[in-house]
Protein backbone atom coordinates (compact mmCIF):
# COMPACT_ATOMS: atom_id res chain seq x y z
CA UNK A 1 0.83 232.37 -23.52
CA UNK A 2 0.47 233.44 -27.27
CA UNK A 3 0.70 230.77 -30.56
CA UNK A 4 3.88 231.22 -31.05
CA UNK A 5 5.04 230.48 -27.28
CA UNK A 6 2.69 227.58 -27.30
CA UNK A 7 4.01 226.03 -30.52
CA UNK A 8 7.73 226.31 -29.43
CA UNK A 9 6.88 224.78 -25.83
CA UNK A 10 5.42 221.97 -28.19
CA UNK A 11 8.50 221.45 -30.40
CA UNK A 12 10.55 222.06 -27.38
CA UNK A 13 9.31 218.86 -25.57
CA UNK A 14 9.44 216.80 -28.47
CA UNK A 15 13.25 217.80 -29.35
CA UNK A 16 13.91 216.84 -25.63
CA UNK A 17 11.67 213.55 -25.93
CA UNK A 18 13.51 213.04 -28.95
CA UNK A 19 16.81 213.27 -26.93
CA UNK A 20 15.86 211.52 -24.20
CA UNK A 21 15.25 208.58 -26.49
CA UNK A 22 18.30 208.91 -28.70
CA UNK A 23 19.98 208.81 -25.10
CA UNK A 24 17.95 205.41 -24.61
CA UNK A 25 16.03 206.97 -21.82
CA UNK A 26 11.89 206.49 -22.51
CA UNK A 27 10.82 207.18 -19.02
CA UNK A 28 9.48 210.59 -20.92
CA UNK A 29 7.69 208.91 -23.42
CA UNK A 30 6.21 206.68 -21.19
CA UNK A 31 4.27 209.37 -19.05
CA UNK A 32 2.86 210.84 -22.47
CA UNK A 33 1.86 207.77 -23.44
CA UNK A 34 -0.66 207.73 -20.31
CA UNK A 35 -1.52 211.29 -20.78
CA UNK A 36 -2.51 210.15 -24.11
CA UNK A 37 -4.96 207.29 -22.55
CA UNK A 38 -6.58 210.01 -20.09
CA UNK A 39 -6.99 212.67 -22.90
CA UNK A 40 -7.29 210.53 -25.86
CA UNK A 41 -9.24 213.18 -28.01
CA UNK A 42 -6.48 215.77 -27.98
CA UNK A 43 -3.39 215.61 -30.62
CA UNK A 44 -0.16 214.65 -29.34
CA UNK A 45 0.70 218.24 -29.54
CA UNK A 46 -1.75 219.49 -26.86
CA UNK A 47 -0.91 216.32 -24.85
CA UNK A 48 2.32 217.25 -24.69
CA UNK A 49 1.50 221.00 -23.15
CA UNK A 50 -1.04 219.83 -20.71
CA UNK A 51 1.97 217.44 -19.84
CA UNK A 52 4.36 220.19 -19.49
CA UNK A 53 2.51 222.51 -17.93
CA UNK A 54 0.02 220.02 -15.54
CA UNK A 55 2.40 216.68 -15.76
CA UNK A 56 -0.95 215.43 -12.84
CA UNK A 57 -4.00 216.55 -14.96
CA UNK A 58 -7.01 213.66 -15.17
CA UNK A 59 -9.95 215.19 -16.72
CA UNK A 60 -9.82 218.53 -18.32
CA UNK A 61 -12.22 221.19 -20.04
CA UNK A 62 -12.85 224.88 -20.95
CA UNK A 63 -14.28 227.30 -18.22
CA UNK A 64 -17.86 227.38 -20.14
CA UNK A 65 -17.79 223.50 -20.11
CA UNK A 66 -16.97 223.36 -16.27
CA UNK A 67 -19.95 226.12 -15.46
CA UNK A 68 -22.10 223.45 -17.86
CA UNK A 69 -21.07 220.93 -15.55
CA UNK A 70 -22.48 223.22 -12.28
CA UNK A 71 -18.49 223.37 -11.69
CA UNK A 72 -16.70 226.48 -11.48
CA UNK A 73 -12.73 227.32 -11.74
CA UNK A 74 -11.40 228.36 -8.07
CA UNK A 75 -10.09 232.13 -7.75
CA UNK A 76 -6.45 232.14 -8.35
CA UNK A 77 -6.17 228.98 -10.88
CA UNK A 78 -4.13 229.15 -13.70
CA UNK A 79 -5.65 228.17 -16.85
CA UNK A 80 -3.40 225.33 -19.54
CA UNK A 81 -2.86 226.79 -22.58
CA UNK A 82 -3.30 224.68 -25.68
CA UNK A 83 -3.96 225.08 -29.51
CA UNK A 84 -7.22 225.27 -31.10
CA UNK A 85 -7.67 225.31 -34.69
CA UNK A 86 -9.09 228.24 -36.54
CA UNK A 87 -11.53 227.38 -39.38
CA UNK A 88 -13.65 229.51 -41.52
CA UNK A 89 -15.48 229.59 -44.98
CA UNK A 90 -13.31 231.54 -47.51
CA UNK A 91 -14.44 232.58 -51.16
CA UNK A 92 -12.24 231.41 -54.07
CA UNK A 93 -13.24 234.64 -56.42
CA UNK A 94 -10.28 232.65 -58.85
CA UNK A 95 -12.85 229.90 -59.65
CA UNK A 96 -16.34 231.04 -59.01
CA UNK A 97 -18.30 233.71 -60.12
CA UNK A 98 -20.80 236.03 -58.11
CA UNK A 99 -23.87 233.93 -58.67
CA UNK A 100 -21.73 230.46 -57.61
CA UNK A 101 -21.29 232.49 -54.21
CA UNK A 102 -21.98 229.81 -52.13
CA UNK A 103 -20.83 226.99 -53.91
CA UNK A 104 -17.38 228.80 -53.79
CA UNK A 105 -17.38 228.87 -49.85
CA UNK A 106 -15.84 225.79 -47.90
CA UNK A 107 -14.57 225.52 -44.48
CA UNK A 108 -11.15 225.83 -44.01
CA UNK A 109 -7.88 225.42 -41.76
CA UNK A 110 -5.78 228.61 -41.52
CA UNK A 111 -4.40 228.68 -38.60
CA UNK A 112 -4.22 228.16 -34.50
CA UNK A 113 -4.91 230.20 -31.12
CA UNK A 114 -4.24 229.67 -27.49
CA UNK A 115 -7.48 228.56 -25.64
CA UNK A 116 -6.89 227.57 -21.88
CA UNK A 117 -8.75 224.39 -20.35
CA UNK A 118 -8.83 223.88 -16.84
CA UNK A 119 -8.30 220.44 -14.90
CA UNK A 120 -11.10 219.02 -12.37
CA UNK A 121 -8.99 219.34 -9.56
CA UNK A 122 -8.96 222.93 -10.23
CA UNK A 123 -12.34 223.41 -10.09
CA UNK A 124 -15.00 223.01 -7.54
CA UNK A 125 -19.02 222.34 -7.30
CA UNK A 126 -21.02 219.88 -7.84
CA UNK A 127 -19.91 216.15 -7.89
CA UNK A 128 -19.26 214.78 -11.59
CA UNK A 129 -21.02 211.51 -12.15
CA UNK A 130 -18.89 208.67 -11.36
CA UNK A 131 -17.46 206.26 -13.82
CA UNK A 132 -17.02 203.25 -14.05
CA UNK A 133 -13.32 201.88 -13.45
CA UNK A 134 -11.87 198.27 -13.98
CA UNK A 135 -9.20 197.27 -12.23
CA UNK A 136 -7.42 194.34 -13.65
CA UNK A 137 -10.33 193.15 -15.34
CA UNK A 138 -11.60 194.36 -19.14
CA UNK A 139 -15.52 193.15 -18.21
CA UNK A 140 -17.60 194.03 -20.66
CA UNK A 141 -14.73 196.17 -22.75
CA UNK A 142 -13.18 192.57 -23.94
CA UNK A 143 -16.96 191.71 -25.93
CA UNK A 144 -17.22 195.10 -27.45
CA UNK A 145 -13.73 194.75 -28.27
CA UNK A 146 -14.19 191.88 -29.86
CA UNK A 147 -17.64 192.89 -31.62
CA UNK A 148 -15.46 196.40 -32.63
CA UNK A 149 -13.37 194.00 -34.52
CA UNK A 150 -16.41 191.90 -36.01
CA UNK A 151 -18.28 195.47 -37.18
CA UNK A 152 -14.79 196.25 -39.14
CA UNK A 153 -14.96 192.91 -41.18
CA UNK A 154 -11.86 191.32 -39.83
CA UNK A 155 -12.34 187.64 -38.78
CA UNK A 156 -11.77 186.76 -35.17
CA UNK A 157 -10.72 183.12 -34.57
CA UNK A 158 -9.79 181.79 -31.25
CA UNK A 159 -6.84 179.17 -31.36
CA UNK A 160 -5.02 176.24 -29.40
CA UNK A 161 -1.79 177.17 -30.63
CA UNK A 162 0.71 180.15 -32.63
CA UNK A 163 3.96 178.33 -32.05
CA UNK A 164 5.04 181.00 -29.15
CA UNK A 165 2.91 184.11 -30.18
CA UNK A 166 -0.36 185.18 -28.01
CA UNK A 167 -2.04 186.94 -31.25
CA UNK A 168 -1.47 187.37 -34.63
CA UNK A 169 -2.62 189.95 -37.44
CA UNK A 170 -2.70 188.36 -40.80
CA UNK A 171 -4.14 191.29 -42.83
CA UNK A 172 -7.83 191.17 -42.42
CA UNK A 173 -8.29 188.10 -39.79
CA UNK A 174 -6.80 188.31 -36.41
CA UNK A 175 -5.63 184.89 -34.78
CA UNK A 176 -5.52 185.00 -30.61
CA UNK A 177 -4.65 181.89 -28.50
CA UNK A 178 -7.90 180.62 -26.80
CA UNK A 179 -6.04 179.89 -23.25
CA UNK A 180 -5.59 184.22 -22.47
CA UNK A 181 -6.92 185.23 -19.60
CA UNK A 182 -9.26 188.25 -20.05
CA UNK A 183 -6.84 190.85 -19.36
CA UNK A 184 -3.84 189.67 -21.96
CA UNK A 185 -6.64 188.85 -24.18
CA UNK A 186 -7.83 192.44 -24.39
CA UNK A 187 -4.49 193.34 -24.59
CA UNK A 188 -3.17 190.96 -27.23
CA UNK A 189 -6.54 191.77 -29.28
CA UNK A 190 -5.66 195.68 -29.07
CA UNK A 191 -2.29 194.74 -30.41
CA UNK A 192 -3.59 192.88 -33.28
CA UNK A 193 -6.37 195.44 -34.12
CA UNK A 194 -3.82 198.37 -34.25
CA UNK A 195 -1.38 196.00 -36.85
CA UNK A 196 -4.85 195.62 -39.03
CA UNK A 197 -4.95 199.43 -38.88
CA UNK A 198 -1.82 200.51 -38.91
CA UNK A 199 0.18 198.46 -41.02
CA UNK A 200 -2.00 196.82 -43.59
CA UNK A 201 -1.54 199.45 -46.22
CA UNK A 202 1.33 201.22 -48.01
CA UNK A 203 3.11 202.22 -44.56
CA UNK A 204 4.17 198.58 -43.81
CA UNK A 205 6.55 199.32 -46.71
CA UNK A 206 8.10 202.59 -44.87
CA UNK A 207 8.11 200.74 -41.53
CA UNK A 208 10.37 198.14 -39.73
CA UNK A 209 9.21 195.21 -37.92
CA UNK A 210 10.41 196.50 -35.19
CA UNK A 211 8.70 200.14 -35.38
CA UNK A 212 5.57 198.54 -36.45
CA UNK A 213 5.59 196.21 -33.15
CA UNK A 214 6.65 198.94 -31.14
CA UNK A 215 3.35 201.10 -32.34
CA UNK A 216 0.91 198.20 -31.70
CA UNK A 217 2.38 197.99 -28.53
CA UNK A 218 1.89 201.34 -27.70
CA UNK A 219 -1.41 201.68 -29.19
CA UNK A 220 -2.12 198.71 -26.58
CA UNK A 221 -0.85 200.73 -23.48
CA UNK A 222 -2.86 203.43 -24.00
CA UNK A 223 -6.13 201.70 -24.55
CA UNK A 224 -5.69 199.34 -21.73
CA UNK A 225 -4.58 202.52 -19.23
CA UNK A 226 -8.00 204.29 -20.38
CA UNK A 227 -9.74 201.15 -19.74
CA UNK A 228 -8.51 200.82 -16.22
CA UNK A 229 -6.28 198.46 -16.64
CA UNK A 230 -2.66 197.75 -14.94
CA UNK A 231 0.15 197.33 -17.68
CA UNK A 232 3.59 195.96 -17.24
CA UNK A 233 5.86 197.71 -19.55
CA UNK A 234 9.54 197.96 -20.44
CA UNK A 235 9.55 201.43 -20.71
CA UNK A 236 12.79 200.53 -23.06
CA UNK A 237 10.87 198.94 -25.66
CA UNK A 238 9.25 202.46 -26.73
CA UNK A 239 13.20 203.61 -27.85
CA UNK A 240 12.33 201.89 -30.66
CA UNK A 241 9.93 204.65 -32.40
CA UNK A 242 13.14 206.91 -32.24
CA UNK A 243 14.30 206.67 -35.58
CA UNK A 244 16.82 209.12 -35.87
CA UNK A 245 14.58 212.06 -37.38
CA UNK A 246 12.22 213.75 -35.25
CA UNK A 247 9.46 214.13 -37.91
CA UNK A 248 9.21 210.55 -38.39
CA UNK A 249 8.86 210.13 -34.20
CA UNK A 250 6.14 212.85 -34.41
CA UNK A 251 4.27 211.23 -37.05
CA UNK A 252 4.57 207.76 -35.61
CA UNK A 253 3.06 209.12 -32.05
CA UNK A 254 -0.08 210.81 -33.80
CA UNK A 255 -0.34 207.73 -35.73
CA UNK A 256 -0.77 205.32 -32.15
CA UNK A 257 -2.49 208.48 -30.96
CA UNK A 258 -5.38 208.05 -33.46
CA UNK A 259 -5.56 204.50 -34.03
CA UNK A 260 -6.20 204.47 -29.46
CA UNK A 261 -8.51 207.18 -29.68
CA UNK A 262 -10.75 205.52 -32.49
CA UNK A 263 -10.62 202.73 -30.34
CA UNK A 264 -11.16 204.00 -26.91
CA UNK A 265 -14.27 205.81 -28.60
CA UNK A 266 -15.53 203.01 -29.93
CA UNK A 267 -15.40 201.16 -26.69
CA UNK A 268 -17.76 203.62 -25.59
CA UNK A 269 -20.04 203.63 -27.98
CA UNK A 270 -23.87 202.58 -27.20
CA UNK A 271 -24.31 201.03 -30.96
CA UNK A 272 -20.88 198.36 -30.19
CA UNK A 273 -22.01 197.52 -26.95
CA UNK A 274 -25.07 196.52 -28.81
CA UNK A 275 -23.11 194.43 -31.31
CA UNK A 276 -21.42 192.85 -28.22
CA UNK A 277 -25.25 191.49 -27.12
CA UNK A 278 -25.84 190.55 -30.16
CA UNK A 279 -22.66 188.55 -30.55
C-alpha cells in the first residue's frame, strides 16, 4: 500500500461512515469508537485503517518495537499500513541570511508515508507484562480522575440534588450527584470534563446542544472502554455528530479523539496518581 492508496481507504471509510449515519445506522461508528479506546494515541485517520484492514486488532506496534519487546512478527503476517508524518528542518533563504543559518531552520510537516505496524496476536515470543484490567469497577481510575480534574483548576463539588441530571459542567466547576455509584460516577465525571474541554470556548457557538452532548458522550465511551469498563450505549445516539457535511463529522471525531486520549494518558500518569494520594 502506497500514500495515496492509504489516504483514499481513509476517506473511503469515512464517506461510508458518513452514509451509514445519514442512513441512521451508527453500528459503524460505534466499533471505531472502541478502536479509538484501545489505540487512543493514533488519529482517527489511522484508526480507521487498522479498523478496515484488522476490524480485531488490541495492541499494535512497528516490527523494531515488537523485537524491543523480545517479540517477533510470525513468517507469513501481513503488516497494517498506516500514515506517518514526515517532518524535517527546512531553510527559509527568503528571510534569513547565511550567518542566521540556523536560526532559519525549524521542523516542519510536509507530508505522509505508509509505515506498517503489526498486532500482538501476530506476533510471538516472550509474554508482555500483564495489565491491569477493571471490570465494572473504575478503582483507583475514579481518584485520579477526580484529582485530573482538581490539577486543571476546575472545582469538583459533590451534590444531593440537579433536578434530574447526574452531572453538570458549568464552565470551570463541575457539579456530580453524591448518590453515583463508582462506575456512573466515573462516567458522568468524564462527561462533564470533556464539556469543560470541549465546549467552554468559541466552539460552543458553532455547536448544538445536541452535538455538544453527543461528543461528551462519546468522549465518555471511549475512556470508560480503555479503562475496562462495560458501557451501555444506544448506538443511535452517536447519529447525532452527522451533520450533514462530512468535514464537520471528521473534525468532531478528532475532536472526542483528543480530548479521550489526553485523558486516558493522564489516567496513567505516575505524577496524577500522586495528586490522587494527596487528595
Amino acid at each position: 500500500m502506497n500514500r495515496d492508496e492509504a489516504l483514499k481507504q481513509s476517506e473511503d471509510a469515512l464517506q461510508d461512515l458518513a452514509e451509514a449515519l445519514r442512513q441512521g445506522k451508527s453500528e459503524s461508528l460505534v466499533r471505531y469508537l472502541d478502536m479509538l479506546s484501545r489505540f487512543h494515541h493514533y488519529s482517527f485517520g489511522n484508526c480507521l485503517l487498522i479498523a478496515i484492514q484488522k476490524p480485531d486488532a488490541t495492541l499494535v506496534a512497528g516490527f523494531q518495537r515488537w523485537k524491543d519487546l523480545h517479540r517477533w512478527v510470525k513468517k507469513g503476517e501481513k503488516g497494517i499500513g498506516i500514515l506517518a508524518p514526515l517532518v524535517g528542518r527546512k531553510r527559509d533563504s527568503m528571510d534569513a541570511d547565511q550567518d542566521d543559518a540556523a536560526a532559519a531552520k525549524e521542523r516542519k510537516l510536509y507530508g505522509f508515508r505508509v509505515v506498517y505496524v503489526f498486532d500482538v496476536s501476530q506476533t510471538e515470543g516472550q509474554e508482555l507484562p500483564a495489565l491491569g484490567e477493571v471490570s465494572g469497577d473504575p478503582g483507583e481510575k475514579l481518584l485520579r480522575l477526580q484529582a485530573l480534574i482538581q490539577t486543571k483548576c476546575i472545582e469538583l463539588r459533590f451534590v444531593e440534588s440537579l433536578f434530574g441530571a447526574l452531572g453538570m459542567s458549568e464552565g470551570g466547576r463541575i457539579s456530580v450527584l453524591s448518590s453515583l455509584g463508582p462506575a456512573e460516577m466515573f462516567a458522568t465525571l468524564v462527561h462533564e470534563l470533556a464539556h469543560e474541554l470541549l465546549h467552554r470556548g468559541d466552539r460552543r457557538k458553532e455547536t448544538t446542544k445536541v452535538v455538544r452532548e453527543t461528543e461528551a458522550e462519546a468522549v465518555a465511551y471511549v475512556v470508560c472502554r480503555a479503562s475496562g469498563l462495560e458501557v451501555s450505549t444506544q448506538s443511535s445516539d452517536y447519529i447525532q455528530l452527522w451533520n450533514g457535511d462530512v468535514s464537520v463529522l471528521m473534525q468532531s471525531l478528532e475532536l472526542v479523539r483528543e480530548v479521550a486520549s489526553d485523558i486516558i494518558t493522564a489516567l496513567e500518569a505516575e505524577i496524577v496518581e500522586e495528586v490522587a494520594r494527596v487528595a
